[in-house]
N, C-alpha and C. Protein backbone atom coordinates (compact mmCIF):
# COMPACT_ATOMS: atom_id res chain seq x y z
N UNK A 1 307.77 135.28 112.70
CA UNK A 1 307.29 136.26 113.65
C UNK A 1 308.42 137.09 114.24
N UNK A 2 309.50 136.72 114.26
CA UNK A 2 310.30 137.42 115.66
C UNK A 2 311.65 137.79 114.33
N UNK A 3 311.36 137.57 112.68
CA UNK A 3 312.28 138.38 111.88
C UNK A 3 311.71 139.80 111.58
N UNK A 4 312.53 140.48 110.78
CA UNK A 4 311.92 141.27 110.25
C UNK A 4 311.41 141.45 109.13
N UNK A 5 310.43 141.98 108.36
CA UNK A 5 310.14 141.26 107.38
C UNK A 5 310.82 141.42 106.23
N UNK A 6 311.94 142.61 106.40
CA UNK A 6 312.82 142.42 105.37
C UNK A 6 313.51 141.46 105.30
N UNK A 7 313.74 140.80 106.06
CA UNK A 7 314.59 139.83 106.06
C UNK A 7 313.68 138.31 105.96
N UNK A 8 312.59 138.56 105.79
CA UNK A 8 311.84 137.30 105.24
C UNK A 8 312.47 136.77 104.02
N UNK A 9 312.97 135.42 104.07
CA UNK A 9 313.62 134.45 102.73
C UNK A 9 312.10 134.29 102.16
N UNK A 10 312.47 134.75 100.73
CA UNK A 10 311.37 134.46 99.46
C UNK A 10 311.69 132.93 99.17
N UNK A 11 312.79 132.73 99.17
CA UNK A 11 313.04 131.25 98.68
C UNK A 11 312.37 130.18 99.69
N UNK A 12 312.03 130.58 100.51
CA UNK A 12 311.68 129.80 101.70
C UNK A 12 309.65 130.27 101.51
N UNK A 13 308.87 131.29 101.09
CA UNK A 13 307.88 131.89 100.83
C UNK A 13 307.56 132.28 102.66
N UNK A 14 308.97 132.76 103.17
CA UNK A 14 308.89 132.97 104.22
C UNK A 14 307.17 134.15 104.32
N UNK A 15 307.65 135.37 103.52
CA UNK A 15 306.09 136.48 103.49
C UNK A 15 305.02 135.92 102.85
N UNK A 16 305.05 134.99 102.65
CA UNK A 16 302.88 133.91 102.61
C UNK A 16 303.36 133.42 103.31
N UNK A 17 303.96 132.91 104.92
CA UNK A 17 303.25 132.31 105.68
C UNK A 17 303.12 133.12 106.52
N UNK A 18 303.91 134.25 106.47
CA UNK A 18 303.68 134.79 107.34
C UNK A 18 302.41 135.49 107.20
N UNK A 19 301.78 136.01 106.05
CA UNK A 19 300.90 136.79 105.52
C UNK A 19 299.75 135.46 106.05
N UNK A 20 300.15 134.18 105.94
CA UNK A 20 298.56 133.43 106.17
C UNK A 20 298.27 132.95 107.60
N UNK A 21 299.69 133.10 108.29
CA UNK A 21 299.92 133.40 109.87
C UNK A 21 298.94 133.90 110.45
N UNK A 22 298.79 135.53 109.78
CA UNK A 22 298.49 136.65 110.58
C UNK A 22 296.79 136.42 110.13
N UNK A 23 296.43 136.30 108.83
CA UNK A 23 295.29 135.90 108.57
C UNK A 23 293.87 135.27 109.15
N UNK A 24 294.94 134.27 109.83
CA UNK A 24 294.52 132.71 110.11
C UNK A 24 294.09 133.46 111.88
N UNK A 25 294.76 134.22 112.48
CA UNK A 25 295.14 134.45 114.27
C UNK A 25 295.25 135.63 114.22
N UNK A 26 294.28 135.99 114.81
CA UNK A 26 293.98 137.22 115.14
C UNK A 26 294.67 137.65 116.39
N UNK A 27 294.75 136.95 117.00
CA UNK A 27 295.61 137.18 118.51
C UNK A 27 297.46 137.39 118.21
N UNK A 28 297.41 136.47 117.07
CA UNK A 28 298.56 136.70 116.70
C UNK A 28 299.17 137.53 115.93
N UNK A 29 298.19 138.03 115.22
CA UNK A 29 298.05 138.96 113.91
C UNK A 29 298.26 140.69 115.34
N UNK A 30 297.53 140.85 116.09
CA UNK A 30 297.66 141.89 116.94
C UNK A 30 298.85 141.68 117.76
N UNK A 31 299.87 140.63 118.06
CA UNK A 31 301.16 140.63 118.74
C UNK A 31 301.75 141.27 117.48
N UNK A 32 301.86 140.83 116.56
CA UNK A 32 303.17 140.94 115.43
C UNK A 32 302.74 142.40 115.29
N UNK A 33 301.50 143.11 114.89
CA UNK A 33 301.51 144.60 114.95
C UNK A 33 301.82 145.05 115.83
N UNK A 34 301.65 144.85 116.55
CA UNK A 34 302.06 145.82 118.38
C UNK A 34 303.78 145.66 118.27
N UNK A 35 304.16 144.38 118.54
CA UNK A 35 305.74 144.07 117.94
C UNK A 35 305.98 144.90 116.82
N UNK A 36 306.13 145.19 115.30
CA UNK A 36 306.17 146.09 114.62
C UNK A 36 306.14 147.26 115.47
N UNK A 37 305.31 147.94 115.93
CA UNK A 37 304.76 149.33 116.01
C UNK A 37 305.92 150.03 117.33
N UNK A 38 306.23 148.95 118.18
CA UNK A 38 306.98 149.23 119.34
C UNK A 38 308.55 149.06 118.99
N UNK A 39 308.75 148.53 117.73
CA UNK A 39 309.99 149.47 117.23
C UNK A 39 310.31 150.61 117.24
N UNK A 40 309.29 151.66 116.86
CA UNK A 40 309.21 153.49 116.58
C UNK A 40 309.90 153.54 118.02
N UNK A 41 310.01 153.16 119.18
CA UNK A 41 310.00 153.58 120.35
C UNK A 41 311.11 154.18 120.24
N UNK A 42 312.06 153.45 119.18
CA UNK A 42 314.05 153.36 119.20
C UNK A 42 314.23 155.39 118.31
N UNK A 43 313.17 155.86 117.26
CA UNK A 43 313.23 156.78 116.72
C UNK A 43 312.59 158.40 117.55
N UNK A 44 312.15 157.83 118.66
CA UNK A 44 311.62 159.29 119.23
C UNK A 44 312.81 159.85 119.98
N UNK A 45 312.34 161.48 119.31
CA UNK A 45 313.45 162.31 119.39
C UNK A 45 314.01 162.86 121.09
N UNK A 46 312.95 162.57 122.19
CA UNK A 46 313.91 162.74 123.53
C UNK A 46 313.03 161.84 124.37
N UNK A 47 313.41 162.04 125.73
CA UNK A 47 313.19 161.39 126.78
C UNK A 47 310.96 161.36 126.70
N UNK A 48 310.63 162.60 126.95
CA UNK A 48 309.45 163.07 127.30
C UNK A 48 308.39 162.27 125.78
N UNK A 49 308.96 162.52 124.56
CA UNK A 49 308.10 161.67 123.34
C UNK A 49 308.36 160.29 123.50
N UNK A 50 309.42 159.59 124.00
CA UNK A 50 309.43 158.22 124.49
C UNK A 50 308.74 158.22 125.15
N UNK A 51 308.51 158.74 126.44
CA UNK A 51 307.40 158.04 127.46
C UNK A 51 306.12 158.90 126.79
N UNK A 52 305.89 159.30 126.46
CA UNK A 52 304.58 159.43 125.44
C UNK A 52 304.20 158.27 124.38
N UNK A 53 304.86 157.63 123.80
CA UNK A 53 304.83 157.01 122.96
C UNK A 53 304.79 155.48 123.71
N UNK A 54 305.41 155.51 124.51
CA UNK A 54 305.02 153.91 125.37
C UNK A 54 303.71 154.03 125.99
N UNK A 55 303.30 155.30 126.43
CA UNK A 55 302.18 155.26 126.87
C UNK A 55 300.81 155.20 125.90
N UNK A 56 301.10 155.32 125.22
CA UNK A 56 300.49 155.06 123.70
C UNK A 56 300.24 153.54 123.26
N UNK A 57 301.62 153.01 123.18
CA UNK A 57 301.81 151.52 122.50
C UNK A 57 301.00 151.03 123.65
N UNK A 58 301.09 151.13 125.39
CA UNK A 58 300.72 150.28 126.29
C UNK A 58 299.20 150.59 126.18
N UNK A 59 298.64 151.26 126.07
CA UNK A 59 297.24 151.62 125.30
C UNK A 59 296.52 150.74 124.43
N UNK A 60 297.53 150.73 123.27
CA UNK A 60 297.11 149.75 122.05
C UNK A 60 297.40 148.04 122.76
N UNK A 61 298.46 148.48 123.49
CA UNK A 61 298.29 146.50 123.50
C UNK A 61 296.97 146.17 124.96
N UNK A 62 296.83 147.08 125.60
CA UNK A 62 295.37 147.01 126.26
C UNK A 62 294.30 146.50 125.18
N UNK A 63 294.22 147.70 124.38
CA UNK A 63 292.88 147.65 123.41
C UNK A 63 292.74 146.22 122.83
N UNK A 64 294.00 145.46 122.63
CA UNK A 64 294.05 144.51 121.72
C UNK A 64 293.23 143.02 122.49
N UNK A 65 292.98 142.89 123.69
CA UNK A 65 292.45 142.44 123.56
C UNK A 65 293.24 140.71 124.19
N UNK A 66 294.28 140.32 123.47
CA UNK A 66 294.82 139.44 123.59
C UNK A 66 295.15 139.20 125.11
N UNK A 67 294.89 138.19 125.58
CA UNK A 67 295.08 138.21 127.28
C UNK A 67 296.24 138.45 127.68
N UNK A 68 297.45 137.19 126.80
CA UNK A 68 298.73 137.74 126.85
C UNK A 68 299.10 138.91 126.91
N UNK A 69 299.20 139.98 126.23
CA UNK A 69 299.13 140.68 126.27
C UNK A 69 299.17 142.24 127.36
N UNK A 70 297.72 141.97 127.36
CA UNK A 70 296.67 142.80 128.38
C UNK A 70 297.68 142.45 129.77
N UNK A 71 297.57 140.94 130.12
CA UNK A 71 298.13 140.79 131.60
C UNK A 71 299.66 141.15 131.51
N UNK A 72 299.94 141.70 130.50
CA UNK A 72 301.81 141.55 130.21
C UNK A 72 301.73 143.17 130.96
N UNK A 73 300.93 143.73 129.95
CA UNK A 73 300.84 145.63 129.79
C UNK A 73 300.37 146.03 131.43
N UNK A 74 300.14 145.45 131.87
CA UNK A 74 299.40 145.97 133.11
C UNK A 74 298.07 146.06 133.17
């Protein structure tokens, strides 16, 4: 969960568990996307599309549902 998935070891079949992880947990399956997705934050081009874009992600991790989450986002 907390690599990236390039860096998932095949020798280890690190990407099937992770793939049966996300499968299996839905709660968990919506952290690791939201995690993914709130990387982009590091590529927006100034101040004003960053806070656009958090206001966005904090959106999606509302929608998601997950309590964690939800009570984290505000």
């Amino acid at each position: 969960m907390l690599k990236n998935k390039s860096n998932l070891n095949d020798d280890y079949g690190e990407k099937e568990r992770l793939e049966e992880a996300l499968n299996i947990n839905k709660a968990l399956a919506a952290a690791y996307y939201l995690k993914e997705a709130l990387k982009l934050f590091w590529l927006q081009k100034d101040k004003t599309e960053a806070k656009k874009f958090l206001g966005q992600w904090i959106a999606m991790a509302k929608a998601s549902r997950v309590r964690l989450i939800v009570n984290w986002s505000g």
